[in-house]
N, C-alpha and C. Protein backbone atom coordinates (compact mmCIF):
# COMPACT_ATOMS: atom_id res chain seq x y z
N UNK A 1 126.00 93.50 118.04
CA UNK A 1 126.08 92.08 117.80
C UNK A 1 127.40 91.79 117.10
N UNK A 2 128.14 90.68 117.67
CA UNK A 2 129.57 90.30 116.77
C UNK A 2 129.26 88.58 116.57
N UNK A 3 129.60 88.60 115.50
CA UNK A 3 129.52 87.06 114.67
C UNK A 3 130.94 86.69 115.33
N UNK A 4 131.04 85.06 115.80
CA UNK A 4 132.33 84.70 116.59
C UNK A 4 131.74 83.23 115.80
N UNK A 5 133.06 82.88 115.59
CA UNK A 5 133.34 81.88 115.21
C UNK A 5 134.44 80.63 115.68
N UNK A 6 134.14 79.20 115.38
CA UNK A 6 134.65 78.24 116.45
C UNK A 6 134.69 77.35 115.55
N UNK A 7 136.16 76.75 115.55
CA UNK A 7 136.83 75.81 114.50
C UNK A 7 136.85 74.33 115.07
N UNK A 8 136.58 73.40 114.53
CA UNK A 8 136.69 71.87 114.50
C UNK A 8 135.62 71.81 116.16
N UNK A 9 133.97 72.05 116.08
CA UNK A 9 133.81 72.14 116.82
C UNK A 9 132.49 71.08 116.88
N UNK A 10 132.74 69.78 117.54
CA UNK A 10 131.28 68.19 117.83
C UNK A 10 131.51 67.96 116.09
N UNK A 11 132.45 67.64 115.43
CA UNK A 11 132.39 67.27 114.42
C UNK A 11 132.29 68.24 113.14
N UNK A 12 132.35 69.28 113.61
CA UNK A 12 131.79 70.20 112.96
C UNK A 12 133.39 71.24 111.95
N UNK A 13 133.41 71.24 111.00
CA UNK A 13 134.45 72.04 110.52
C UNK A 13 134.65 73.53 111.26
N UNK A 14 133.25 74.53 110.85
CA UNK A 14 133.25 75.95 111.36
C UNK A 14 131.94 75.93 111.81
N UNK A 15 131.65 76.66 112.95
CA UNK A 15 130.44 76.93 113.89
C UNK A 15 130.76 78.48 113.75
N UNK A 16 129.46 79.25 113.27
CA UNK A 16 129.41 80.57 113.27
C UNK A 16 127.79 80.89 114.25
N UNK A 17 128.28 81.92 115.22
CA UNK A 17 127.33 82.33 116.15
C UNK A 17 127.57 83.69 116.79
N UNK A 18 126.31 84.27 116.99
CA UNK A 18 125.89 85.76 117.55
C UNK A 18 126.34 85.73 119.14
N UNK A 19 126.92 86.89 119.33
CA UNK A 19 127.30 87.06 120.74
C UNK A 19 126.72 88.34 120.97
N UNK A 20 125.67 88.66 121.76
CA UNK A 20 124.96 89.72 121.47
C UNK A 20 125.71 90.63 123.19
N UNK A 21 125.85 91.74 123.23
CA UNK A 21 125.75 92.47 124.50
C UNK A 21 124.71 93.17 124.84
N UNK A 22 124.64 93.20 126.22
CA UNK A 22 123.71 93.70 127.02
C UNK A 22 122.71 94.69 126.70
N UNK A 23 121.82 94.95 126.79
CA UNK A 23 120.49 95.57 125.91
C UNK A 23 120.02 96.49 127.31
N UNK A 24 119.99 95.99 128.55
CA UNK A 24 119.38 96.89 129.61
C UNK A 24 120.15 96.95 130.65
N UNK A 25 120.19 98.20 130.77
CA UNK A 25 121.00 98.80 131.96
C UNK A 25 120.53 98.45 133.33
N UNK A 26 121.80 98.24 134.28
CA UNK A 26 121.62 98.20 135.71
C UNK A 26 120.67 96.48 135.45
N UNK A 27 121.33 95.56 135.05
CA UNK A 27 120.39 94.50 135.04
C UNK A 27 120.45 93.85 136.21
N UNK A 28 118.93 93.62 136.99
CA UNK A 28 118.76 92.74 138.17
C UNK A 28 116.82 92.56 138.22
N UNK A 29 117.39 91.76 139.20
CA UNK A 29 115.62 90.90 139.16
C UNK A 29 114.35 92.05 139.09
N UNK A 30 114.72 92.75 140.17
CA UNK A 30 113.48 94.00 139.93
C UNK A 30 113.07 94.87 138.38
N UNK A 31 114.67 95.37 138.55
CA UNK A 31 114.70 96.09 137.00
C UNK A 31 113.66 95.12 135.82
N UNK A 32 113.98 93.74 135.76
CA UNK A 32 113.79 92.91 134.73
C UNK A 32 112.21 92.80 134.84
N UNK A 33 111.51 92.71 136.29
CA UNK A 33 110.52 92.66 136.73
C UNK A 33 109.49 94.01 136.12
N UNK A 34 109.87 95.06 136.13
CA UNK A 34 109.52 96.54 136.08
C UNK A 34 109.32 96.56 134.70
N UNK A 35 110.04 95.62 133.77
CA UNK A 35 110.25 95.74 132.20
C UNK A 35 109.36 95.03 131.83
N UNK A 36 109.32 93.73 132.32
CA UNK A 36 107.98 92.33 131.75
C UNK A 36 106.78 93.16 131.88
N UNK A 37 106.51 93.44 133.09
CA UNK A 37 104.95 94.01 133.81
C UNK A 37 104.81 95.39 132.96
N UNK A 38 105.55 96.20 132.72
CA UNK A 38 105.21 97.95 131.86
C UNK A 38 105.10 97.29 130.38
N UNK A 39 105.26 95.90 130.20
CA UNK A 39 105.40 95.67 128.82
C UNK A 39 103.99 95.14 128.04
N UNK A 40 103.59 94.22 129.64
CA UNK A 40 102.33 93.37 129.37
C UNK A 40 101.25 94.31 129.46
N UNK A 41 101.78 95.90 130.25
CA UNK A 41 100.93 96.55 130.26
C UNK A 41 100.55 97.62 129.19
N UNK A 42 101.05 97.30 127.97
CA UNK A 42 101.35 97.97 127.29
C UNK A 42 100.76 98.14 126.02
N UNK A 43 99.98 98.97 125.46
CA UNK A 43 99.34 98.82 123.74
C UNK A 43 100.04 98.99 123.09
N UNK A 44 101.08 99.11 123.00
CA UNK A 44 102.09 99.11 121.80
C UNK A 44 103.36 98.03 121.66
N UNK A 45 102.66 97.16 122.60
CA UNK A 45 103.64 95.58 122.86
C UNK A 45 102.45 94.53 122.09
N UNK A 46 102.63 93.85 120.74
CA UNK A 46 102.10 92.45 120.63
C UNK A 46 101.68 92.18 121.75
N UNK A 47 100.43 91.26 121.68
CA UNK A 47 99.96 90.35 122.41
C UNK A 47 101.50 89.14 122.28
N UNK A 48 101.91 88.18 123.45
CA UNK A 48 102.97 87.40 123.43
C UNK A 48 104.10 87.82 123.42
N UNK A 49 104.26 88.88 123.12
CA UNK A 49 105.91 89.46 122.57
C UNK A 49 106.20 90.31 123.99
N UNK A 50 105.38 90.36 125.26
CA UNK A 50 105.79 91.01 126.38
C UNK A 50 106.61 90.12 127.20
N UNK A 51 107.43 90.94 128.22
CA UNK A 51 108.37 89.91 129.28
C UNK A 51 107.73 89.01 130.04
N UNK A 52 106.57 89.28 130.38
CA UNK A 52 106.16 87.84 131.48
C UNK A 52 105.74 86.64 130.42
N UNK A 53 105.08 86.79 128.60
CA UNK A 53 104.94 85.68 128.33
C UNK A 53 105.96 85.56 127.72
N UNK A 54 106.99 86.16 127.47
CA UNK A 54 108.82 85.57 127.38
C UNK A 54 109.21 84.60 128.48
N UNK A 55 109.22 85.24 129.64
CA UNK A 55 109.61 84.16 130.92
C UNK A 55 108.57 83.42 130.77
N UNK A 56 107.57 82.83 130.52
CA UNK A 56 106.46 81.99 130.69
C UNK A 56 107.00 80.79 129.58
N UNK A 57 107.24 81.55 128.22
CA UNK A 57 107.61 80.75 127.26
C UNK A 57 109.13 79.75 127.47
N UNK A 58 109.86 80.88 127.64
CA UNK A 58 111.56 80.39 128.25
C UNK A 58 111.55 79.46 129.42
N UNK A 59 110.46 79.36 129.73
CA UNK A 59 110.04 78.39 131.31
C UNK A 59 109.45 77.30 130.49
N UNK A 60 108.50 77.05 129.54
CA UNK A 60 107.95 75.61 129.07
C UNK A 60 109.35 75.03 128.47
N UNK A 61 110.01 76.01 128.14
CA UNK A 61 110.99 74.99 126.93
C UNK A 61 112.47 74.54 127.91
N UNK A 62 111.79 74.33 129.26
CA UNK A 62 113.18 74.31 130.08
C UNK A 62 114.38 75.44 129.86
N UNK A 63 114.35 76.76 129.31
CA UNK A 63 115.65 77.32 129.31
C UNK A 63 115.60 77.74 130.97
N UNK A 64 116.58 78.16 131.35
CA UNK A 64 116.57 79.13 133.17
C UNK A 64 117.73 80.33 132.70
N UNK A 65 117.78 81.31 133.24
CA UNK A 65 118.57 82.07 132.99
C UNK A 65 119.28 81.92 134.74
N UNK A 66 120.59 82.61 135.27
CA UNK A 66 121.08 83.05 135.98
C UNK A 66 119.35 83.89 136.91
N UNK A 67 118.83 84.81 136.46
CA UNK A 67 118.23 85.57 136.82
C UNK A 67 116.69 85.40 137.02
N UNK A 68 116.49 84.41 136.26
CA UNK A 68 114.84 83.59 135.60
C UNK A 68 113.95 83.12 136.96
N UNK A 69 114.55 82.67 137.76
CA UNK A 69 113.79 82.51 139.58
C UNK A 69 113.76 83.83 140.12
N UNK A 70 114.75 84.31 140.28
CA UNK A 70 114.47 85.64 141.18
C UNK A 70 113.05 86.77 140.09
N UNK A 71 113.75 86.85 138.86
CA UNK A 71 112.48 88.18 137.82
C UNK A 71 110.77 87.20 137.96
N UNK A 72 110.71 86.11 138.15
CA UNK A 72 109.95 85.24 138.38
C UNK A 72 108.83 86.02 139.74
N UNK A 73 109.55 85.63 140.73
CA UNK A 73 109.07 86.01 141.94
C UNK A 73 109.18 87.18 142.09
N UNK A 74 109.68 88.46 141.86
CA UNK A 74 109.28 89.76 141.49
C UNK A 74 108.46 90.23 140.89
N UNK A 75 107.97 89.52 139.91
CA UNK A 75 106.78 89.60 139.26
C UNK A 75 105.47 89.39 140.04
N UNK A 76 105.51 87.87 140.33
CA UNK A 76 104.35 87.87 141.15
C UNK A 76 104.14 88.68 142.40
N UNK A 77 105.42 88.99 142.99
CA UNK A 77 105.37 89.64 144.51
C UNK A 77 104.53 91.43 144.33
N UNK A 78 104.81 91.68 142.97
CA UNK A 78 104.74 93.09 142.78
C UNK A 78 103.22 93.54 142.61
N UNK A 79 102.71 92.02 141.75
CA UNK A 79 101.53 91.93 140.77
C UNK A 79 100.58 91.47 142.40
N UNK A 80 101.14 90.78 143.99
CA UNK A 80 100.48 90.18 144.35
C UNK A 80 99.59 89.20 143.99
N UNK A 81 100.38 88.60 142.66
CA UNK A 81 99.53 87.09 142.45
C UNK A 81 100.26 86.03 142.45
N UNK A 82 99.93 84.62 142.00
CA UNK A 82 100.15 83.01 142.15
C UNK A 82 100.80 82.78 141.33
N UNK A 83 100.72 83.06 140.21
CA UNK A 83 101.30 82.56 138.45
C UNK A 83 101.60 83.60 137.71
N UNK A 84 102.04 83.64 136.84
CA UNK A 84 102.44 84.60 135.79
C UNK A 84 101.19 84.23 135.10
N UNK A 85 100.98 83.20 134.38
CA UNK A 85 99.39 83.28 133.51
C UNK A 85 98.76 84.33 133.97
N UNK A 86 98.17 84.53 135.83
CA UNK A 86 97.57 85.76 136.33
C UNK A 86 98.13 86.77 136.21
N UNK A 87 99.75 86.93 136.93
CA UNK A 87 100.32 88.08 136.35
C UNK A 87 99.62 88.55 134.69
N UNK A 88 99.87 87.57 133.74
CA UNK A 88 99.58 88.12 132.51
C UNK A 88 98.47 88.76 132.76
N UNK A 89 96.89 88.36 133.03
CA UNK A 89 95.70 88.44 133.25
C UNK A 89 95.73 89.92 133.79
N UNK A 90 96.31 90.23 135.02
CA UNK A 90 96.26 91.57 135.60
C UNK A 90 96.72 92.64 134.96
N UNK A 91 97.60 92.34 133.94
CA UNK A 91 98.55 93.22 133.64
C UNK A 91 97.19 93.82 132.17
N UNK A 92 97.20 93.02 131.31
CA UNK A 92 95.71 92.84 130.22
C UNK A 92 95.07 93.51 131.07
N UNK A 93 94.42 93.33 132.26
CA UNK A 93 93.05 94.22 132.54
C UNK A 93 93.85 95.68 132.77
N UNK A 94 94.75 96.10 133.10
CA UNK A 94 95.21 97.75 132.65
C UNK A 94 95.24 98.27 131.57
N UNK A 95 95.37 97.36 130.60
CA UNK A 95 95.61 98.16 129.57
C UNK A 95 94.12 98.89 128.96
């Protein structure tokens, strides 16, 4: 993580903010897909703190990523279900 900073910025004297780099290798829709679903499937992942109710959450609050449609539909295509809510549901009954 590097702290970057941005001068005279919307009124603002100094704007200080995190620029974080990349956390997972080889990143693409499947990969990202493979990570949510082993996560939700997972006892040593919080309940909420797994990738499909990340994308679920990052989806109510309007964010989209570059990648957020495609890990979307990888999910369901993999899980063979309708929603991620179910995704979630299927993934819970493995564990």
């Amino acid at each position: 993580m590097v702290v970057e900073q941005i001068a005279d910025f919307s009124e603002l004297e100094t704007v200080l903010y995190t620029k974080l780099g990349a956390n997972i290798d080889n990143l693409c829709v499947e990969r990202l897909a493979t990570l949510a679903i082993n996560s939700a499937k997972s006892n040593d992942v919080d309940m909420g703190k797994d990738g499909i109710s990340y994308l679920m959450d990052i989806t109510k609050q309007g964010i989209t990523t570059p990648l957020a449609g495609g890990y979307e539909k990888a999910i369901l295509g993999s899980l063979r279900v309708e929603s991620l809510n179910e995704a979630l549901d299927v993934c819970r009954e493995m564990k």
